[in-house]
Protein backbone atom coordinates (compact mmCIF):
# COMPACT_ATOMS: atom_id res chain seq x y z
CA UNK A 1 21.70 -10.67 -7.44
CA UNK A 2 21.36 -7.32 -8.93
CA UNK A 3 19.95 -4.25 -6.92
CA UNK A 4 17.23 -3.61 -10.03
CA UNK A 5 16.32 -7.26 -9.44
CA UNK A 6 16.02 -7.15 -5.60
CA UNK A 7 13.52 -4.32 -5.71
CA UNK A 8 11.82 -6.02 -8.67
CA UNK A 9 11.17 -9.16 -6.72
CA UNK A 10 10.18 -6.91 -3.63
CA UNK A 11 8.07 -5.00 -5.40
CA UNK A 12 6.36 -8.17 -6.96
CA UNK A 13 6.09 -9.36 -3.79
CA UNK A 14 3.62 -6.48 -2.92
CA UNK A 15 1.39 -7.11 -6.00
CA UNK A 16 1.14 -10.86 -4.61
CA UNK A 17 0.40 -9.99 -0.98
CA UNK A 18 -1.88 -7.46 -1.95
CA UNK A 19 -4.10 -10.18 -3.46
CA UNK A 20 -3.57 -13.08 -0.99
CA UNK A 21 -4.17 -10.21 2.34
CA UNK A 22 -7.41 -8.74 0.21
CA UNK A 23 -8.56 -10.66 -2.73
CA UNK A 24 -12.04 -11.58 -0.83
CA UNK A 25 -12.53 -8.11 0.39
CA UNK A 26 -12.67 -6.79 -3.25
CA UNK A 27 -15.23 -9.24 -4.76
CA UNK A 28 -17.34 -9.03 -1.07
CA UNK A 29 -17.41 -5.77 -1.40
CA UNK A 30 -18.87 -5.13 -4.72
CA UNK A 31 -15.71 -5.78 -7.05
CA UNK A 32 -16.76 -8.63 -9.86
CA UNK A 33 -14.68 -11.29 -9.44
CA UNK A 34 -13.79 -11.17 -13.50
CA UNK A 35 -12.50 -7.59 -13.03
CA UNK A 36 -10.23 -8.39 -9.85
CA UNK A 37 -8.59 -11.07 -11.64
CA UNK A 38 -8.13 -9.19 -15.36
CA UNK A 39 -6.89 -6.46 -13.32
CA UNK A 40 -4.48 -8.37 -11.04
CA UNK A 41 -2.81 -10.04 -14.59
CA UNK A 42 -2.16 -6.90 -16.28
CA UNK A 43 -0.20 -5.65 -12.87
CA UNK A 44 3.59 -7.37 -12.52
CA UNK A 45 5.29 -4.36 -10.54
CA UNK A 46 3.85 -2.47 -7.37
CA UNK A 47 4.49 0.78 -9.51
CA UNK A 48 1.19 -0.24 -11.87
CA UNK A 49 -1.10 -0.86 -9.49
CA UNK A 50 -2.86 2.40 -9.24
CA UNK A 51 -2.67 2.72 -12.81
CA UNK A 52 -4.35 -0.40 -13.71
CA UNK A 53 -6.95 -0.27 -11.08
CA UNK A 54 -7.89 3.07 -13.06
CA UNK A 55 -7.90 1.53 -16.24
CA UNK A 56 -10.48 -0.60 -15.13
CA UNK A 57 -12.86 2.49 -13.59
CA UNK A 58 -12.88 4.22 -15.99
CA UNK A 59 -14.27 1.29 -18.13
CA UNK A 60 -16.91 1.86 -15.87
CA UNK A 61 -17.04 5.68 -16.17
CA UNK A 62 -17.35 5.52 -20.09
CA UNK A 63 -20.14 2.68 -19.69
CA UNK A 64 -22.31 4.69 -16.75
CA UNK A 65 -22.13 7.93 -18.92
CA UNK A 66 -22.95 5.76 -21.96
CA UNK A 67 -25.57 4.75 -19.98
CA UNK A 68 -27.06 7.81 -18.01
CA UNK A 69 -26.89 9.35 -21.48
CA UNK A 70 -29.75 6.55 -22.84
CA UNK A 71 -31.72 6.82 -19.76
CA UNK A 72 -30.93 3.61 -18.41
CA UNK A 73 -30.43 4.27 -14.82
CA UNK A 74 -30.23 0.76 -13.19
CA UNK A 75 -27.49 0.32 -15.47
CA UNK A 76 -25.63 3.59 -14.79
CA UNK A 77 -25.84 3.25 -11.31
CA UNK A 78 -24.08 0.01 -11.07
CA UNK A 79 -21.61 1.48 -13.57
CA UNK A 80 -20.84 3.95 -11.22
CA UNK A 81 -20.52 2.12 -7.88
CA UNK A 82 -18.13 -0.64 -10.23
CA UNK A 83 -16.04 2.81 -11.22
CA UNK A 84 -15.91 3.98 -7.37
CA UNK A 85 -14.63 0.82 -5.80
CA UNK A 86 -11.79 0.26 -8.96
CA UNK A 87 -10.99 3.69 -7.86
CA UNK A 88 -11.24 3.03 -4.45
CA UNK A 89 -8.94 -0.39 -4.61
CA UNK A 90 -6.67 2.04 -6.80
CA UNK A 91 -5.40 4.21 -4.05
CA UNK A 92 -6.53 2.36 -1.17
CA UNK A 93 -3.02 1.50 0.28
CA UNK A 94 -0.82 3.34 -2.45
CA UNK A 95 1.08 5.83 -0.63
CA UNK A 96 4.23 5.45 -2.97
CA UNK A 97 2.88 8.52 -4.98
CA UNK A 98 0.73 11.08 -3.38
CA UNK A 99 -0.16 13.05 -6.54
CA UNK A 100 -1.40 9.80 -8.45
CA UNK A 101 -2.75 8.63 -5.45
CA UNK A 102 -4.97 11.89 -4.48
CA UNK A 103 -6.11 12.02 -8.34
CA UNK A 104 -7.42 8.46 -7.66
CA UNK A 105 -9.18 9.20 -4.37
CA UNK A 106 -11.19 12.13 -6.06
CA UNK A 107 -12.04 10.05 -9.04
CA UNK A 108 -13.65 7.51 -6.55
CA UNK A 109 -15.46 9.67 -4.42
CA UNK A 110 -17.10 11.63 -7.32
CA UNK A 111 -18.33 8.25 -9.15
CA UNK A 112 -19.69 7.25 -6.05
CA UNK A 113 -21.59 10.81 -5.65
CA UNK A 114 -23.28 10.02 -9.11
CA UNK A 115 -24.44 6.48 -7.70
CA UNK A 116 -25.74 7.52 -4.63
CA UNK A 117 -29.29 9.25 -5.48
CA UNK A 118 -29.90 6.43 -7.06
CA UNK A 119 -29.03 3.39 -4.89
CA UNK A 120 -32.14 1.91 -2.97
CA UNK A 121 -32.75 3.27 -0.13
CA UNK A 122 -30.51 6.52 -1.42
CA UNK A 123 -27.28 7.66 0.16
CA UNK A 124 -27.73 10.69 1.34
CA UNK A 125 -24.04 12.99 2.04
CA UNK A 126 -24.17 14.27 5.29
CA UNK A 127 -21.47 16.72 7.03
CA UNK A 128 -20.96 15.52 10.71
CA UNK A 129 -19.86 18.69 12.85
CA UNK A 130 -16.35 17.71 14.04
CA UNK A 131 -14.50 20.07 16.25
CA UNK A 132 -13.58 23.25 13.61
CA UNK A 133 -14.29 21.09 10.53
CA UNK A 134 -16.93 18.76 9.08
CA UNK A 135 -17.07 14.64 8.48
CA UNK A 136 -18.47 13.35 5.47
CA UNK A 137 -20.56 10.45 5.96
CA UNK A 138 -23.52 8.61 3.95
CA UNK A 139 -27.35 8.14 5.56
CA UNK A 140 -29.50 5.92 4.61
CA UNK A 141 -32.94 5.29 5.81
CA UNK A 142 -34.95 2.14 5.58
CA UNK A 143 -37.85 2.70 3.14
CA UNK A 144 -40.17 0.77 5.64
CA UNK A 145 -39.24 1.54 9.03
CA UNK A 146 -40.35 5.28 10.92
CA UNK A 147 -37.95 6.35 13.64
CA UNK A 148 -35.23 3.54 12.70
CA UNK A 149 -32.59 2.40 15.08
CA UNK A 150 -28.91 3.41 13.71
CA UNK A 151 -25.66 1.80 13.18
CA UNK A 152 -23.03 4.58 12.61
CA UNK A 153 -20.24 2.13 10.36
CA UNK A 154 -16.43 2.78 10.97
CA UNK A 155 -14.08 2.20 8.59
CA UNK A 156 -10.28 0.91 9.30
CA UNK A 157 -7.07 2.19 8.25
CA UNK A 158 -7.64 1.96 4.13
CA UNK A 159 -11.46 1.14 3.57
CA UNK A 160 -13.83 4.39 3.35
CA UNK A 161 -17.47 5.35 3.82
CA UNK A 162 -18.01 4.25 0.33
CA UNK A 163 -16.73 0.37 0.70
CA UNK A 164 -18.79 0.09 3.47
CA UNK A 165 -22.09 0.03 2.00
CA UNK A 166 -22.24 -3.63 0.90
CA UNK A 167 -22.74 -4.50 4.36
CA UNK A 168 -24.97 -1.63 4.97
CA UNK A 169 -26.73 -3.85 3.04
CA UNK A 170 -27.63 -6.21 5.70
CA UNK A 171 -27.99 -3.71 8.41
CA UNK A 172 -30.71 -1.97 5.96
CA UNK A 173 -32.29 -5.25 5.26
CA UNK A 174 -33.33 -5.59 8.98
CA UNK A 175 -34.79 -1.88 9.62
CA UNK A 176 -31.35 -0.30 10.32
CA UNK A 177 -30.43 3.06 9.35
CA UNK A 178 -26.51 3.15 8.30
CA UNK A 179 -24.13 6.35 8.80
CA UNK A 180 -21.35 5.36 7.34
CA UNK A 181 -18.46 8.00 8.19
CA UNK A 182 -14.81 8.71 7.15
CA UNK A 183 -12.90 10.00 10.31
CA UNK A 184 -9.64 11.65 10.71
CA UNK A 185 -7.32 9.82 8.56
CA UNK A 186 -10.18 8.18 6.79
CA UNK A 187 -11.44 8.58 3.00
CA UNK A 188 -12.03 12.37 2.65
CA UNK A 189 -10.86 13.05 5.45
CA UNK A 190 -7.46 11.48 5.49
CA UNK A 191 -5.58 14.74 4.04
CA UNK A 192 -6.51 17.11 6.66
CA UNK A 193 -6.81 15.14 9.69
CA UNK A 194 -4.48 12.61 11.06
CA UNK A 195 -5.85 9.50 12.53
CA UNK A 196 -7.42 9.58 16.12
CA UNK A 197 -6.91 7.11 18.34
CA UNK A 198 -9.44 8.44 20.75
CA UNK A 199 -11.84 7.76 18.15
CA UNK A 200 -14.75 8.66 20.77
CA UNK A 201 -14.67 11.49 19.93
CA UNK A 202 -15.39 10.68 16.26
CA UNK A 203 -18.39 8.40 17.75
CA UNK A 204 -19.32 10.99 19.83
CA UNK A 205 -20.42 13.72 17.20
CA UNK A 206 -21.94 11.56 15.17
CA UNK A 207 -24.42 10.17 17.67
CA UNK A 208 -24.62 13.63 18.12
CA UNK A 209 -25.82 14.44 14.32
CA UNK A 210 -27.88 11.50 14.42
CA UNK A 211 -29.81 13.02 16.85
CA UNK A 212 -30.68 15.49 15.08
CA UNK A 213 -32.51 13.69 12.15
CA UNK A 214 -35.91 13.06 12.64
CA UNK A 215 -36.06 9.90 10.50
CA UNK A 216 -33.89 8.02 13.65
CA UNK A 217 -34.71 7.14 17.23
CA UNK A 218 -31.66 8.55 19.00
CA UNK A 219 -32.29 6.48 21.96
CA UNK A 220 -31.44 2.69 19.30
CA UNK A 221 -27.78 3.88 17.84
CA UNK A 222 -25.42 1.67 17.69
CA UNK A 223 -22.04 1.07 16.14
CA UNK A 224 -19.85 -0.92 13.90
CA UNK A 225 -16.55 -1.11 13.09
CA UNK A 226 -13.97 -3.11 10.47
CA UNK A 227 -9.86 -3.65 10.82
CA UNK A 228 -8.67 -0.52 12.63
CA UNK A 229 -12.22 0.43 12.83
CA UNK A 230 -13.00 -2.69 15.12
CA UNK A 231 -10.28 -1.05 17.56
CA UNK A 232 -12.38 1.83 17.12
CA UNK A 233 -15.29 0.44 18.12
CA UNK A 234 -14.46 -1.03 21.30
CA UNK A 235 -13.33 2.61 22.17
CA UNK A 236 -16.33 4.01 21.28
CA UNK A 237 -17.66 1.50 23.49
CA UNK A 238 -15.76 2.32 26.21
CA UNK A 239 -16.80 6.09 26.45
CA UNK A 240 -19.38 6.93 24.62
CA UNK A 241 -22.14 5.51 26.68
CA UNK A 242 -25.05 6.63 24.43
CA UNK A 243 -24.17 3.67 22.15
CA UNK A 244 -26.60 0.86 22.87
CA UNK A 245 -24.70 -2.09 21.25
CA UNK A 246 -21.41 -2.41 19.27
CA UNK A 247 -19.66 -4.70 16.66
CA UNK A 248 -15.66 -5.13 16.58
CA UNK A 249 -14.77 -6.78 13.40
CA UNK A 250 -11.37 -7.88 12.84
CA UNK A 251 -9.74 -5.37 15.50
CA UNK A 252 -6.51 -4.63 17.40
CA UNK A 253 -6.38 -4.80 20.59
CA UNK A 254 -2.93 -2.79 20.40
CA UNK A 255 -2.27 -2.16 16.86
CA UNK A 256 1.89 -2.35 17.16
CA UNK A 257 2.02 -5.49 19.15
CA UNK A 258 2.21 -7.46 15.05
CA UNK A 259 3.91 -4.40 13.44
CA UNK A 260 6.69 -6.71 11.90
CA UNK A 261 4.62 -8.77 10.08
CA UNK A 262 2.09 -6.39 8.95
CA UNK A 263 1.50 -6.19 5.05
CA UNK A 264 4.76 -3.00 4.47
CA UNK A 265 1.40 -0.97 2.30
CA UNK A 266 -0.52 -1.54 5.98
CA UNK A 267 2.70 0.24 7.22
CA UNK A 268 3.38 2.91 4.91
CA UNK A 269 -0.50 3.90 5.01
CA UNK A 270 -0.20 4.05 8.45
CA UNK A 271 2.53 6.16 8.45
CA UNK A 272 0.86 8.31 5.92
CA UNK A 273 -2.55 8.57 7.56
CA UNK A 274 -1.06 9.14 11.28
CA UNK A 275 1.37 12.39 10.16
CA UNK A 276 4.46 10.17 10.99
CA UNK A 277 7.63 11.60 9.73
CA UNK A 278 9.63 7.96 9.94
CA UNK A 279 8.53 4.57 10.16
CA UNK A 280 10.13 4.46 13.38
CA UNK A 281 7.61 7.20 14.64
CA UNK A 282 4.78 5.16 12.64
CA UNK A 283 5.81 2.41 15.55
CA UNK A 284 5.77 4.48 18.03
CA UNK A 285 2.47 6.60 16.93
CA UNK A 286 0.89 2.70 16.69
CA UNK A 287 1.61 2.12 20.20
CA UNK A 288 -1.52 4.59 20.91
CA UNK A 289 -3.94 2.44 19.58
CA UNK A 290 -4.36 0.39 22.36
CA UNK A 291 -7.14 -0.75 24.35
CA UNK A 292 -4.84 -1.34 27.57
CA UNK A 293 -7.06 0.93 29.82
CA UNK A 294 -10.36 1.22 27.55
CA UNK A 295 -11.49 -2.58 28.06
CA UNK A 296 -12.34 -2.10 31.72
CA UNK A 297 -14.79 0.89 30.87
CA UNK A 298 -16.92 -1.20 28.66
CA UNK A 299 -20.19 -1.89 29.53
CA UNK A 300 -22.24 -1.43 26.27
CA UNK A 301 -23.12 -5.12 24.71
CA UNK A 302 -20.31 -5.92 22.35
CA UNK A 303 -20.08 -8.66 19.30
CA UNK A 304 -16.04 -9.31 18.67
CA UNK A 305 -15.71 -10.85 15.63
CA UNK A 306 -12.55 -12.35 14.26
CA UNK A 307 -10.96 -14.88 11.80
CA UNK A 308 -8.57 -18.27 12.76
CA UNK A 309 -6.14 -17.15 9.30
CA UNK A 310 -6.38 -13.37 9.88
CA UNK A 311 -2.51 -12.73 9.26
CA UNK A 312 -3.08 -9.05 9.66
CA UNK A 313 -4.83 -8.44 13.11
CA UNK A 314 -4.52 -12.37 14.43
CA UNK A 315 -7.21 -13.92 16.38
CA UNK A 316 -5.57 -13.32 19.91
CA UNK A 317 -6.46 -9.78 19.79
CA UNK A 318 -9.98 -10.90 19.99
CA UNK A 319 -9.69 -13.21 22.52
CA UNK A 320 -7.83 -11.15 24.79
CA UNK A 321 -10.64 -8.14 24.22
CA UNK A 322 -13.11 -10.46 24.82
CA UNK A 323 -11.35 -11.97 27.46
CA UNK A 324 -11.75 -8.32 29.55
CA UNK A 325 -14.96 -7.52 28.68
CA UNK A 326 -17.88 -8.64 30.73
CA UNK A 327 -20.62 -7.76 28.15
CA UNK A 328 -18.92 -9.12 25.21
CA UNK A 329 -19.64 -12.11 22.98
CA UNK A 330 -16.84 -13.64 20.82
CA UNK A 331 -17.56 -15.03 17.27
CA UNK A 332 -14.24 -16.88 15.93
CA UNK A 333 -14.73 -18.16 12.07
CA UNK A 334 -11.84 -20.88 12.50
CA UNK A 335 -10.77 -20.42 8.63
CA UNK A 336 -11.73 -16.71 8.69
CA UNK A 337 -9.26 -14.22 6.97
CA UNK A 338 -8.87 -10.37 8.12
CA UNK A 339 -12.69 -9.16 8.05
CA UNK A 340 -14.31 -12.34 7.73
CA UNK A 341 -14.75 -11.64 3.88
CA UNK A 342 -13.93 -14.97 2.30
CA UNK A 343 -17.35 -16.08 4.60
CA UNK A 344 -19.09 -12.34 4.03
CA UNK A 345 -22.68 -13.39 4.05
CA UNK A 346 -22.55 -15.32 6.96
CA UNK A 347 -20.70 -13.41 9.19
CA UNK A 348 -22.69 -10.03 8.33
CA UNK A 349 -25.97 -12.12 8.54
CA UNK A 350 -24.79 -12.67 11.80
CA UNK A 351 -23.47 -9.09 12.34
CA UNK A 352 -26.61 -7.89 11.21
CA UNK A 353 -29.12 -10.00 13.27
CA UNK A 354 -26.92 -9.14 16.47
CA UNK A 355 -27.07 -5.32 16.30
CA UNK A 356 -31.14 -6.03 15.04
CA UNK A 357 -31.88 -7.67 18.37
CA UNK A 358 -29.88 -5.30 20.74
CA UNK A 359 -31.52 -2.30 18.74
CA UNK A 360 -35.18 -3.45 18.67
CA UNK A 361 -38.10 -1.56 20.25
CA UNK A 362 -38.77 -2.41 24.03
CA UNK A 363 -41.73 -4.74 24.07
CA UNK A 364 -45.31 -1.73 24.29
């Protein structure tokens, strides 16, 4: 067998993993199922991916400005969170070229901007004070609750502030406020900051900007996290003690202990994200991620959350978190893939209902 023909089957072997690791994460997430799938036949070679995922937004960018143009907002709107997420699943784990990659991440980000005015309850862009620099993150305030309890939502390793909002939904639907953030190494923060693994500290100043709004009752915040951001949650957990309940979804209890048979995009994003110069320092800088001495500081309430078929962060990472943690209840979906997605309303109904009952008003 040829070399050209070895790196053609590898690289078709990306394109098929990328669909059987996140095929239910697109469509739960907002993505019709029609465009994943006329998308996904036009790609054959790893090398078109980002391409075709922008052919398909900006179908959606000519039909929103068609649309904002007649004055049909509803229409516009959903134009432009379609155009976002295409844009999004673009350059979500495409690290192969930088340049087409960044061009990508811009193009989602400023679709997204136009949609959120517009989305009910509105996303509103707030800059979290972070050390010398700022966090983006959306707020958004349930239309019929005063002084809402908060969920500040984490994202993982590829997902940003913007994927996050379809299960904002739910948390909205109960009288939640939702900050959803991008931290170092996340969304628009990823080319400035490398990835945290203290990600306290991340949790830490965005309880404190939540604070500051008058629309939330500081004293009901709590947290969730997805993938990576599930690790991230249980740290937050673990030291910020201001955090009155908190969700880890799908995470690592060490992130390096699967390394090997991690999707190679998870592993060339991560090297990306963390500043590694090699993939053998991406191993090493993984090794960091660890909950080792963080579990025995938790004392907050915590819903883990995992799936029986999760072949990137497997079910024993949730047991053995679990397993440590006195406060913690574990919620195994049996034939549950990474994030629960391919059983999304469930599993955020639950989700949802959890953080509503930990976060509700002391009885008068």
């Amino acid at each position: 067998m040829g070399n050209d023909q070895q790196a053609e089957e590898s690289t078709d072997a990306r394109v098929a993993g990328a669909a059987a690791h996140w095929g239910h994460r697109f469509t739960a997430n907002g993505t019709d199922y029609g465009d994943f799938t006329a998308t996904l036949a036009r790609i054959s070679r790893w090398d078109d991916w980002c391409r075709e995922w922008g052919v398909t937004a900006s179908h959606y960018e000519r039909l929103a400005e068609a649309a904002q143009d007649a004055g049909q907002q509803p229409t516009a709107t959903g134009a432009w969170q379609r155009a976002a997420l295409a844009w999004h699943w673009a350059k979500f784990v495409f690290v192969d070229d930088p340049e087409q990659q960044r061009a990508a991440h811009d193009r989602a980000v400023a679709c997204y901007r136009r949609a959120a005015p517009a989305l009910t309850p509105p996303a509103i862009l707030v800059e979290v004070p972070y050390g010398t620099t700022i966090l983006p993150a959306y707020l958004r305030l349930p239309e019929t609750v005063q002084a809402a309890p908060a969920v500040i939502m984490v994202p993982g390793l590829d997902s940003t502030k913007e994927e996050l909002q379809a299960t904002a939904e739910y948390f909205l639907a109960r009288g939640l406020a939702t900050l959803a953030i991008d931290g170092p190494g996340q969304g628009e923060a990823e080319y400035e900051l490398p990835m945290e693994p203290a990600y306290e500290k991340v949790a830490t100043a965005a309880v404190d900007c939540l604070r500051t709004i008058q629309d939330i009752d500081a004293t009901r915040i709590g947290l969730f996290g997805v993938s990576l951001g599930g690790y991230y949650a249980a740290r937050a957990a673990a030291y910020e003690k201001r955090l009155k309940a908190v969700v880890a979804l799908s995470g690592a209890y060490r992130f390096d202990l699967d390394w090997d048979e991690l999707p190679p995009q998870t592993r060339a994003t991560f090297q990306a994200r963390s500043g590694a110069a090699s993939a053998g320092e991406a191993r090493e800088k993984a090794a960091a991620f660890t909950l080792e001495e963080a579990a025995a500081h938790i004392g907050t309430p915590l819903l883990v959350v995992g799936g029986g078929r999760d072949r990137i962060v497997p079910a024993y990472h949730q047991e053995r978190l679990a397993a440590e943690v006195k406060t913690a209840d574990l919620v195994l979906y049996p034939d549950g893939g990474h994030g629960v997605t391919n059983r999304a309303f469930e599993s955020r109904s639950r989700m949802a209902d959890w953080l509503a009952a930990k976060l509700a008003a002391p009885a008068a």
